[in-house]
C-alpha atoms as a PDB file:
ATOM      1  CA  UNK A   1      28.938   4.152 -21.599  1.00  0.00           C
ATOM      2  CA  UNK A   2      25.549   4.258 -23.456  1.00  0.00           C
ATOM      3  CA  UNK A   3      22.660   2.889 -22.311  1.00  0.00           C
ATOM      4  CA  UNK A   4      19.740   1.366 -24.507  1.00  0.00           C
ATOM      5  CA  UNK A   5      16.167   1.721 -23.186  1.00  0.00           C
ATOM      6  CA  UNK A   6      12.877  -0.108 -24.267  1.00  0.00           C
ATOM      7  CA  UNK A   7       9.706   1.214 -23.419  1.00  0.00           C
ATOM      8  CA  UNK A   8       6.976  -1.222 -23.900  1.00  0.00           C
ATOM      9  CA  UNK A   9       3.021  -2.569 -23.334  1.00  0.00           C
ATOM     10  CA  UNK A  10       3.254  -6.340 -22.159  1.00  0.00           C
ATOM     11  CA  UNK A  11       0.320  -8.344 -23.421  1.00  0.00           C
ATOM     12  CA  UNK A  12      -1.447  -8.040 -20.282  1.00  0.00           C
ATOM     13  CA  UNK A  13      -0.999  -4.366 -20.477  1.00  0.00           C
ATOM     14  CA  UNK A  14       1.655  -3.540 -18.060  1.00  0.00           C
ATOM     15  CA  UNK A  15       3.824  -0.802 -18.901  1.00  0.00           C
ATOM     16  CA  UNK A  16       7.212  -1.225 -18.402  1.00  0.00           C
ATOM     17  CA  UNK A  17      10.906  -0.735 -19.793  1.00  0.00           C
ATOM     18  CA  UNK A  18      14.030  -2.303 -19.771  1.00  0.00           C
ATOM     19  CA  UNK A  19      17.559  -0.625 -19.873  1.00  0.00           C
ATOM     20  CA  UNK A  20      20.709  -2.409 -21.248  1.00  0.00           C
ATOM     21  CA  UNK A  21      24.082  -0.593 -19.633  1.00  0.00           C
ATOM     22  CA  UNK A  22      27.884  -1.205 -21.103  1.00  0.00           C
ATOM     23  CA  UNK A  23      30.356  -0.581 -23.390  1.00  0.00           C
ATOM     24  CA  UNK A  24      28.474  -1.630 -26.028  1.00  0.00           C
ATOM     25  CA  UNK A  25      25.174  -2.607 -25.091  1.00  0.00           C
ATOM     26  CA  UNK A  26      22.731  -4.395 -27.404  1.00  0.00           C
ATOM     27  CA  UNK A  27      18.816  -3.537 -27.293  1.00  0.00           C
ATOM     28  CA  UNK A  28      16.831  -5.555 -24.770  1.00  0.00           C
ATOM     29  CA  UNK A  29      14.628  -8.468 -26.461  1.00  0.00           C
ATOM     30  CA  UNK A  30      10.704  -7.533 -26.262  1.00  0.00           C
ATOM     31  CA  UNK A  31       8.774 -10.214 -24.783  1.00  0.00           C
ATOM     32  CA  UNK A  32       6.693 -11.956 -26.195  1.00  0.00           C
ATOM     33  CA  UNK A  33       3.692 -10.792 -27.141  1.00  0.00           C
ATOM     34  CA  UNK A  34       4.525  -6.762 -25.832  1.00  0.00           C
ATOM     35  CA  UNK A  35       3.869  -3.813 -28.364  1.00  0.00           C
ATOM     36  CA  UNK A  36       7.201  -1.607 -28.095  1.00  0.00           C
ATOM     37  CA  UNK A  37       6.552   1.962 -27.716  1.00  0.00           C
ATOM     38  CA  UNK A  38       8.134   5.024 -28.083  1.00  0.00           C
ATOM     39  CA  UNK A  39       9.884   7.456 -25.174  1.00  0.00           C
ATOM     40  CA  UNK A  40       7.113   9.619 -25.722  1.00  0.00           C
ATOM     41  CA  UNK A  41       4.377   6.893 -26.157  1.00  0.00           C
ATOM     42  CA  UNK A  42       5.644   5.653 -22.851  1.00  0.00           C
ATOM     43  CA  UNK A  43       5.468   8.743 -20.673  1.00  0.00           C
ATOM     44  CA  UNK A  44       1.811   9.293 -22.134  1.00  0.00           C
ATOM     45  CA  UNK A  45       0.328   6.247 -21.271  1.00  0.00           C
ATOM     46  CA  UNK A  46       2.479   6.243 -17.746  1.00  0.00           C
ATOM     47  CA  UNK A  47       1.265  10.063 -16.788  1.00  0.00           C
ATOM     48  CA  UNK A  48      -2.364   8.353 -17.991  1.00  0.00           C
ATOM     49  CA  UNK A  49      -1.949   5.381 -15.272  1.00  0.00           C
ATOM     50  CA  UNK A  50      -0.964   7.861 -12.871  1.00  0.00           C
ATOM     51  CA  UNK A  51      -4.338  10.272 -13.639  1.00  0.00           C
ATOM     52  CA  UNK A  52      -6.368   6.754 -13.404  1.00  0.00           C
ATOM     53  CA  UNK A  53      -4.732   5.981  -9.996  1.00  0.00           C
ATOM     54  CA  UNK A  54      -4.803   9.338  -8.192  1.00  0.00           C
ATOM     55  CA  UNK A  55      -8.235   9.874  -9.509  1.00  0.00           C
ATOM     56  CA  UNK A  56      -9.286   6.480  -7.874  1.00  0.00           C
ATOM     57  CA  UNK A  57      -7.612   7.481  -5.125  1.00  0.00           C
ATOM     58  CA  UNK A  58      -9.693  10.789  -4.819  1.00  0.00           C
ATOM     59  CA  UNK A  59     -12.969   8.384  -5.062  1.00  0.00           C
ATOM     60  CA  UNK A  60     -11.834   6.101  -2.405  1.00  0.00           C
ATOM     61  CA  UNK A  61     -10.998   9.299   0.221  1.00  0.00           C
ATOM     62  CA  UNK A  62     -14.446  10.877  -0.824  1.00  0.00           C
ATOM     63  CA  UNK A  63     -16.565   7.340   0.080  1.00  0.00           C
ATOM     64  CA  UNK A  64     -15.000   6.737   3.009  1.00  0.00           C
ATOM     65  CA  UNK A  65     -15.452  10.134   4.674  1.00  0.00           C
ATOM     66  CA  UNK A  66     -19.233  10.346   3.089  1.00  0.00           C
ATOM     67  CA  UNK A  67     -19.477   6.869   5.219  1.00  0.00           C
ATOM     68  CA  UNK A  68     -18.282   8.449   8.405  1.00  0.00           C
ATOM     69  CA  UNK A  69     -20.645  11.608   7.744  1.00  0.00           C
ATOM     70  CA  UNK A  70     -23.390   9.153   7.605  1.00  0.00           C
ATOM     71  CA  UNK A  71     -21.833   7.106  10.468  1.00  0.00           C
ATOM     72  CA  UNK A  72     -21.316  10.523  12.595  1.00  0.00           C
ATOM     73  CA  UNK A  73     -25.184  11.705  11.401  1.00  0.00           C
ATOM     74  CA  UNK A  74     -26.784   8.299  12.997  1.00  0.00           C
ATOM     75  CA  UNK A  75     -24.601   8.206  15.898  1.00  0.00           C
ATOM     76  CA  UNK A  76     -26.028  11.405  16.871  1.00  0.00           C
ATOM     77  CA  UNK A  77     -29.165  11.035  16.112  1.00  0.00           C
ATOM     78  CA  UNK A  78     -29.086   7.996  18.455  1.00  0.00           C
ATOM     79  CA  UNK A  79     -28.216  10.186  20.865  1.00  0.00           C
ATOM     80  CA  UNK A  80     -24.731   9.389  21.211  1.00  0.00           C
ATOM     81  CA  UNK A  81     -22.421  12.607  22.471  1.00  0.00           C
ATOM     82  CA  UNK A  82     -20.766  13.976  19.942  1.00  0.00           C
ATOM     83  CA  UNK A  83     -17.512  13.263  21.059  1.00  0.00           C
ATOM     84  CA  UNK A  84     -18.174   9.937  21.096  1.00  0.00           C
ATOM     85  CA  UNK A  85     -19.633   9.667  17.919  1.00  0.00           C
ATOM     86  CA  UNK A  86     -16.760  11.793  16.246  1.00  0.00           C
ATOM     87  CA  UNK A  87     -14.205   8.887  17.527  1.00  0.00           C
ATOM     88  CA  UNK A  88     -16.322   6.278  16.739  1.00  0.00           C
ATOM     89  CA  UNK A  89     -17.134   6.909  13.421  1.00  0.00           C
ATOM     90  CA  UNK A  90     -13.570   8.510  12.716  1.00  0.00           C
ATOM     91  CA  UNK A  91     -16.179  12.035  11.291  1.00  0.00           C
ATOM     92  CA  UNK A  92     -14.114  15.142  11.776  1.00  0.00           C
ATOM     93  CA  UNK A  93     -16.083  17.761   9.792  1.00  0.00           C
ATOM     94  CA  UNK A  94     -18.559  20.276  11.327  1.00  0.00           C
ATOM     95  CA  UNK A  95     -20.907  18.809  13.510  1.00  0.00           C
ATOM     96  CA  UNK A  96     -24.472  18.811  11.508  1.00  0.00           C
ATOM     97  CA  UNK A  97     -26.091  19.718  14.465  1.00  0.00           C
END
């Protein structure tokens, strides 16, 4: 058994691929509107979507524990213990004290 893969962009730019399995299996149809690509064209663009995601990913993690520094910083300097203010704020980095 052989299988037949298509690697394509849809028009909205989704990547994605289809695989046709069998004794004789006959290409999948593109739909409409998707640019075909190659294998190799394929794995680019995915390992590209993957950089974009893990990179946003990266951005999120580094906002969110700036915010509970800051959170953590103004707890304190309210006055708040710092025990109190590390579980409140979620802040478990050295204590800028």
């Amino acid at each position: 058994m052989a299988d037949v893969t298509l690697h394509y962009r849809t028009a909205g730019g989704v990547l994605a691929s289809r695989t046709a399995t069998g004794d004789d299996p006959q290409p999948p149809t593109l739909p409409e509107g998707a640019t075909a690509l190659t294998e190799a064209e394929y794995a680019d663009a995915l390992a590209d979507v993957q950089a974009q995601r893990q990179a946003h990913a990266q951005q999120l993690t580094e906002e969110a524990e700036a915010n509970q520094s800051a959170d953590y910083t103004a707890l304190r300097t309210a006055g708040i213990p710092e025990a109190t203010a590390r579980r409140l704020s979620g802040y478990t980095g050295p204590d800028g004290d």
